[in-house]
C-alpha atoms as a PDB file:
ATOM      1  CA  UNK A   1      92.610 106.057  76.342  1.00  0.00           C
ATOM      2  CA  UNK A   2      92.485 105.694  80.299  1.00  0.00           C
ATOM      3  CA  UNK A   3      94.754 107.804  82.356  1.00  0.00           C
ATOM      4  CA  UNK A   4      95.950 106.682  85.665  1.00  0.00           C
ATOM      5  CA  UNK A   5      97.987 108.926  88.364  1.00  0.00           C
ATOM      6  CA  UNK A   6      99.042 107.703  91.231  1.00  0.00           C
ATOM      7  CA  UNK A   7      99.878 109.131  94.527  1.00  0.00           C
ATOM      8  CA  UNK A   8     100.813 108.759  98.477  1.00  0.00           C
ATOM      9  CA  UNK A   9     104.000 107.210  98.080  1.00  0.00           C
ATOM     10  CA  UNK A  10     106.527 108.345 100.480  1.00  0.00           C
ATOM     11  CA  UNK A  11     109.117 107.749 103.420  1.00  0.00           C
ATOM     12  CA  UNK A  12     107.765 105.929 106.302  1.00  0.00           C
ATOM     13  CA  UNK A  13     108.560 104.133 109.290  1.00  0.00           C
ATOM     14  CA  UNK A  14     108.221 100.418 110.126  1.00  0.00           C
ATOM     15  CA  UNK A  15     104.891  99.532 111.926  1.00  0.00           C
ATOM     16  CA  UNK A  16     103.777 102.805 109.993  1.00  0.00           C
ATOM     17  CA  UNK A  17     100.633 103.331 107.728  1.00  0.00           C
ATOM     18  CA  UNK A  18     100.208 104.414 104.508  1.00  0.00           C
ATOM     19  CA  UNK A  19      97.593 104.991 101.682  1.00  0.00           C
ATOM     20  CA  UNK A  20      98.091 105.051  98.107  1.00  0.00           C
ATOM     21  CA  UNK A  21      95.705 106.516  95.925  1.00  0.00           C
ATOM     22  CA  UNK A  22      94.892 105.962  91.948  1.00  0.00           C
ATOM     23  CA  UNK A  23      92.902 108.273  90.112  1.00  0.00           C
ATOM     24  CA  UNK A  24      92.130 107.086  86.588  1.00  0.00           C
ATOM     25  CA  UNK A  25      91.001 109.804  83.667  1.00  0.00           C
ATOM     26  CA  UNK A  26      89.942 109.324  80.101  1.00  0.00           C
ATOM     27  CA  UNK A  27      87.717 106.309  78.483  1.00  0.00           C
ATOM     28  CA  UNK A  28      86.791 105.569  82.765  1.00  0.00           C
ATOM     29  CA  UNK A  29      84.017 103.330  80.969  1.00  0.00           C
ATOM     30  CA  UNK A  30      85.598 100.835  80.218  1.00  0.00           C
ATOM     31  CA  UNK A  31      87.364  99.853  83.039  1.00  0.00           C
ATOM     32  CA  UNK A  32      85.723  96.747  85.343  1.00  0.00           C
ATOM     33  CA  UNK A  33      88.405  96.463  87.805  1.00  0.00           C
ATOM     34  CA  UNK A  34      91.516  97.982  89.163  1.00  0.00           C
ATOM     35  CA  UNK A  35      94.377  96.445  90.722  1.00  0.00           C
ATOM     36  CA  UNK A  36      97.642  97.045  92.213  1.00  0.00           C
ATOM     37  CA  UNK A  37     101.062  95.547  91.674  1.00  0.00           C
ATOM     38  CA  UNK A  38     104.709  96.619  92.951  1.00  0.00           C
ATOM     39  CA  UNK A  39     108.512  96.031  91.902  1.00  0.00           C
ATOM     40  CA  UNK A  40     111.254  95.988  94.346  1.00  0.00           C
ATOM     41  CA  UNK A  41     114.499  96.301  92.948  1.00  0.00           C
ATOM     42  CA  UNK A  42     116.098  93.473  91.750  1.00  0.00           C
ATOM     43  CA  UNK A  43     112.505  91.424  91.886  1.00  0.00           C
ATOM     44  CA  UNK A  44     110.069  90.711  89.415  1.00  0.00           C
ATOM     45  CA  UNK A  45     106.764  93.312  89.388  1.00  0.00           C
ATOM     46  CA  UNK A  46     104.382  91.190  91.966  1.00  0.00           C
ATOM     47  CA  UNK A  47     100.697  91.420  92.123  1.00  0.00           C
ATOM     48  CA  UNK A  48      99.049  92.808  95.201  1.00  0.00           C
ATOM     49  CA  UNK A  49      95.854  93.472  94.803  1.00  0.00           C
ATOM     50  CA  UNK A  50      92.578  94.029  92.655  1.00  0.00           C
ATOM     51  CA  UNK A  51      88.509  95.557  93.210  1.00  0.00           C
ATOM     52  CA  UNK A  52      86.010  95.027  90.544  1.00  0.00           C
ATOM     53  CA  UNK A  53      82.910  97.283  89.693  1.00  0.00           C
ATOM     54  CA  UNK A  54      80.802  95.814  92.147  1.00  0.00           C
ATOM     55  CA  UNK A  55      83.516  95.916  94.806  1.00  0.00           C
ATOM     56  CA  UNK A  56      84.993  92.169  95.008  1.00  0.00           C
ATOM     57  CA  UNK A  57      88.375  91.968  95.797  1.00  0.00           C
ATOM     58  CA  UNK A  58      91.058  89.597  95.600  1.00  0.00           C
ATOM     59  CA  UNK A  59      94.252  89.589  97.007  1.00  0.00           C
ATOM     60  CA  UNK A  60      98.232  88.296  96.711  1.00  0.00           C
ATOM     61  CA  UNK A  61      98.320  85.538 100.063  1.00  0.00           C
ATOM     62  CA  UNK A  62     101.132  87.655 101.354  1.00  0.00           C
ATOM     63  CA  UNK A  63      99.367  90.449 101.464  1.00  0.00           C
ATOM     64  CA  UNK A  64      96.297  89.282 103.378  1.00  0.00           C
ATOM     65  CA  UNK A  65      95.699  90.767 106.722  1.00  0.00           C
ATOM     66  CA  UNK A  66      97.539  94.541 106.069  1.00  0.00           C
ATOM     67  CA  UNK A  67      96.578  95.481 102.975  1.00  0.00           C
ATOM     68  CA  UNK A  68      93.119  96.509 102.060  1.00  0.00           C
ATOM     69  CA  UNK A  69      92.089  97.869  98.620  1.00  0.00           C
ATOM     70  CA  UNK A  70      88.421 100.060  98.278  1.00  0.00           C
ATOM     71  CA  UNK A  71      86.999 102.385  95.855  1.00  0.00           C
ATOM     72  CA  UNK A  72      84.901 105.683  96.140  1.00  0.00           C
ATOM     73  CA  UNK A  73      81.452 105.438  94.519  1.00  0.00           C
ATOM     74  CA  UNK A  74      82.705 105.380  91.150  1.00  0.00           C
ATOM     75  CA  UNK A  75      85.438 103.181  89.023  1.00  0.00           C
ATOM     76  CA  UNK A  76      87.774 105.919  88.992  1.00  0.00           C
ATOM     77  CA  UNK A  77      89.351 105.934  92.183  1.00  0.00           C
ATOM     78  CA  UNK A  78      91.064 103.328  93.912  1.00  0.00           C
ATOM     79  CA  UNK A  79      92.839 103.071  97.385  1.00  0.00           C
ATOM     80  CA  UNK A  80      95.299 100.859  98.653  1.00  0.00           C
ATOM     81  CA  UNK A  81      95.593 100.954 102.728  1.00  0.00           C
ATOM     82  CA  UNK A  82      98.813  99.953 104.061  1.00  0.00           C
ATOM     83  CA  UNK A  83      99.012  98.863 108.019  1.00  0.00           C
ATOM     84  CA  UNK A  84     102.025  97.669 109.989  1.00  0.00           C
ATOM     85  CA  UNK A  85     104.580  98.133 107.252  1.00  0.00           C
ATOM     86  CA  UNK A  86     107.699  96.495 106.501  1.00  0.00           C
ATOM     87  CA  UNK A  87     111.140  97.274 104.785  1.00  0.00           C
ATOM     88  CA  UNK A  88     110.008  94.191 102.576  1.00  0.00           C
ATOM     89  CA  UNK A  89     107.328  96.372 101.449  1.00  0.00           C
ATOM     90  CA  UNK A  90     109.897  98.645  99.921  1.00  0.00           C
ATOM     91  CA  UNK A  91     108.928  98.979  95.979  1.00  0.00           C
ATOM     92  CA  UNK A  92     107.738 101.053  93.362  1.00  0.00           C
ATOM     93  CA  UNK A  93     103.867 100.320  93.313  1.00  0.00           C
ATOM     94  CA  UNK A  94     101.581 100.853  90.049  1.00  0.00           C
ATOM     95  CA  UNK A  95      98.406 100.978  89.561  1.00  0.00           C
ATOM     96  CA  UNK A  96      96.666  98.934  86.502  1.00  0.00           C
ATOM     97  CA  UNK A  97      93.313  98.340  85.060  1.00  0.00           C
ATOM     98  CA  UNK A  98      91.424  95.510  82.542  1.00  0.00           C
ATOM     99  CA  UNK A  99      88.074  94.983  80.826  1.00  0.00           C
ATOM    100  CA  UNK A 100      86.969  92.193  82.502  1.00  0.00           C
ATOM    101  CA  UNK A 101      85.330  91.497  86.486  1.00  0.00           C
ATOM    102  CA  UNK A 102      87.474  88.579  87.640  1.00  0.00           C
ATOM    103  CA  UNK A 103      89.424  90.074  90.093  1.00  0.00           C
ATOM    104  CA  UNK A 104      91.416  86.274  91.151  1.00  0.00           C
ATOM    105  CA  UNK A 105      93.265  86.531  87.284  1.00  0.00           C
ATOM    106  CA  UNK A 106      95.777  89.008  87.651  1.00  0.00           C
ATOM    107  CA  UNK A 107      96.536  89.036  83.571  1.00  0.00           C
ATOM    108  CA  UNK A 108      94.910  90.989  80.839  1.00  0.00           C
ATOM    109  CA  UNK A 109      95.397  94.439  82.558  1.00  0.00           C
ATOM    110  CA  UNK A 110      95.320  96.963  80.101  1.00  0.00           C
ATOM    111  CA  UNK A 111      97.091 100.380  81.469  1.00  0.00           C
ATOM    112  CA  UNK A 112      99.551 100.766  83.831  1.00  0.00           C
ATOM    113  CA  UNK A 113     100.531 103.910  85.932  1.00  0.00           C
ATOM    114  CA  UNK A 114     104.094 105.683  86.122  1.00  0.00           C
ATOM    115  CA  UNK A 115     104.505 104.342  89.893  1.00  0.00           C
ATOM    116  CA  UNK A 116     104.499 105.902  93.336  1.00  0.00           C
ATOM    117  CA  UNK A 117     107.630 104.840  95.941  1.00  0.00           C
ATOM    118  CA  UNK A 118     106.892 103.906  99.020  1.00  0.00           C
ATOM    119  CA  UNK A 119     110.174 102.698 100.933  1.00  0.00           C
ATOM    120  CA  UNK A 120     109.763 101.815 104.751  1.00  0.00           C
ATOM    121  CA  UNK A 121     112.813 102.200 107.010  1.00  0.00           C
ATOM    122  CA  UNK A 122     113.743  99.973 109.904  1.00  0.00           C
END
Protein backbone atom coordinates (compact mmCIF):
# COMPACT_ATOMS: atom_id res chain seq x y z
CA UNK A 1 0.00 0.00 0.00
CA UNK A 2 2.95 2.66 0.29
CA UNK A 3 5.32 3.00 -2.56
CA UNK A 4 8.80 4.11 -2.03
CA UNK A 5 11.47 5.08 -4.93
CA UNK A 6 14.57 5.96 -4.24
CA UNK A 7 17.15 7.96 -5.96
CA UNK A 8 20.75 9.87 -6.05
CA UNK A 9 22.84 7.00 -5.76
CA UNK A 10 25.88 7.14 -7.80
CA UNK A 11 29.82 7.17 -8.26
CA UNK A 12 31.59 9.58 -6.14
CA UNK A 13 34.76 10.58 -4.83
CA UNK A 14 36.14 10.43 -1.27
CA UNK A 15 35.65 13.73 0.72
CA UNK A 16 32.67 14.04 -1.87
CA UNK A 17 28.91 14.83 -1.15
CA UNK A 18 25.98 13.24 -1.93
CA UNK A 19 22.11 13.30 -1.44
CA UNK A 20 19.76 10.57 -1.59
CA UNK A 21 16.28 11.13 -2.03
CA UNK A 22 12.98 8.88 -1.12
CA UNK A 23 9.79 9.62 -2.50
CA UNK A 24 7.01 7.49 -1.03
CA UNK A 25 3.44 7.00 -3.08
CA UNK A 26 0.27 5.21 -2.16
CA UNK A 27 -1.51 4.90 1.50
CA UNK A 28 1.28 8.24 2.42
CA UNK A 29 -1.19 8.39 5.56
CA UNK A 30 -0.11 6.15 7.32
CA UNK A 31 3.33 6.57 7.53
CA UNK A 32 4.83 8.47 10.96
CA UNK A 33 8.39 8.18 10.18
CA UNK A 34 10.93 7.32 7.60
CA UNK A 35 14.25 5.99 7.95
CA UNK A 36 17.22 4.88 6.16
CA UNK A 37 19.34 1.76 6.32
CA UNK A 38 22.26 0.35 3.96
CA UNK A 39 23.99 -3.14 3.15
CA UNK A 40 27.51 -3.42 2.13
CA UNK A 41 28.41 -6.53 0.69
CA UNK A 42 29.25 -9.17 2.76
CA UNK A 43 27.67 -7.10 5.98
CA UNK A 44 24.52 -7.25 7.59
CA UNK A 45 21.77 -4.31 6.38
CA UNK A 46 22.75 -1.46 9.16
CA UNK A 47 20.53 1.26 10.29
CA UNK A 48 21.42 4.83 9.52
CA UNK A 49 18.97 6.95 10.08
CA UNK A 50 15.20 7.93 10.81
CA UNK A 51 12.69 11.52 10.86
CA UNK A 52 9.31 11.32 12.33
CA UNK A 53 6.17 13.48 11.38
CA UNK A 54 7.06 16.22 13.46
CA UNK A 55 10.69 16.15 12.31
CA UNK A 56 12.73 14.30 15.25
CA UNK A 57 15.47 12.43 14.18
CA UNK A 58 17.60 9.83 15.42
CA UNK A 59 20.63 8.56 14.22
CA UNK A 60 23.21 5.26 13.98
CA UNK A 61 26.47 6.75 16.44
CA UNK A 62 28.61 6.21 13.41
CA UNK A 63 26.87 8.22 11.45
CA UNK A 64 26.69 11.34 13.61
CA UNK A 65 28.40 14.38 12.36
CA UNK A 66 28.07 13.63 8.20
CA UNK A 67 24.94 12.46 7.75
CA UNK A 68 21.85 14.51 8.07
CA UNK A 69 18.31 13.25 7.27
CA UNK A 70 15.21 16.13 6.58
CA UNK A 71 11.92 16.08 4.99
CA UNK A 72 9.97 18.57 2.68
CA UNK A 73 6.70 19.82 4.21
CA UNK A 74 5.00 16.67 3.88
CA UNK A 75 5.69 12.78 4.99
CA UNK A 76 6.40 11.83 1.59
CA UNK A 77 9.73 12.89 0.92
CA UNK A 78 12.76 12.19 2.68
CA UNK A 79 16.49 13.23 2.18
CA UNK A 80 19.54 11.81 3.31
CA UNK A 81 22.71 14.37 3.02
CA UNK A 82 25.95 12.77 2.74
CA UNK A 83 29.29 15.02 3.59
CA UNK A 84 32.93 13.94 3.55
CA UNK A 85 32.36 10.45 2.25
CA UNK A 86 34.17 7.36 2.66
CA UNK A 87 34.83 4.01 0.72
CA UNK A 88 33.30 2.53 4.06
CA UNK A 89 30.23 4.19 3.03
CA UNK A 90 30.10 1.95 0.02
CA UNK A 91 26.49 0.06 0.15
CA UNK A 92 23.28 -0.34 -1.28
CA UNK A 93 21.04 2.13 0.82
CA UNK A 94 17.06 1.66 1.24
CA UNK A 95 14.70 3.57 2.29
CA UNK A 96 11.90 2.20 4.90
CA UNK A 97 8.91 3.41 6.71
CA UNK A 98 6.62 2.30 10.10
CA UNK A 99 3.41 3.34 11.85
CA UNK A 100 4.70 4.53 14.81
CA UNK A 101 6.81 8.17 15.96
CA UNK A 102 9.76 6.71 17.87
CA UNK A 103 12.39 7.39 15.70
CA UNK A 104 15.41 5.74 18.49
CA UNK A 105 13.62 1.93 17.67
CA UNK A 106 14.80 1.06 14.44
CA UNK A 107 12.25 -2.21 14.23
CA UNK A 108 8.71 -2.42 13.07
CA UNK A 109 9.37 -0.72 9.64
CA UNK A 110 6.85 -1.67 7.38
CA UNK A 111 8.06 -1.11 3.52
CA UNK A 112 11.23 -1.14 2.21
CA UNK A 113 12.57 0.40 -1.13
CA UNK A 114 14.45 -1.50 -4.08
CA UNK A 115 17.84 0.41 -3.08
CA UNK A 116 19.98 3.13 -4.61
CA UNK A 117 24.13 2.43 -4.83
CA UNK A 118 26.19 4.78 -3.76
CA UNK A 119 29.96 3.47 -3.88
CA UNK A 120 32.76 6.10 -3.00
CA UNK A 121 36.22 5.60 -4.53
CA UNK A 122 39.52 6.33 -2.87
Amino acid sequence: QVQLVESGGGLVQAGGSLRLSCAASGRTFSIYTMGWFRQAPGKEREFVAAINWGSSTYYADSMKGRFTISRVNAKTMVYLQMNSLKPEDTAVYYCATKRDTVVAAIGNYDYWGQGTQVTVSS
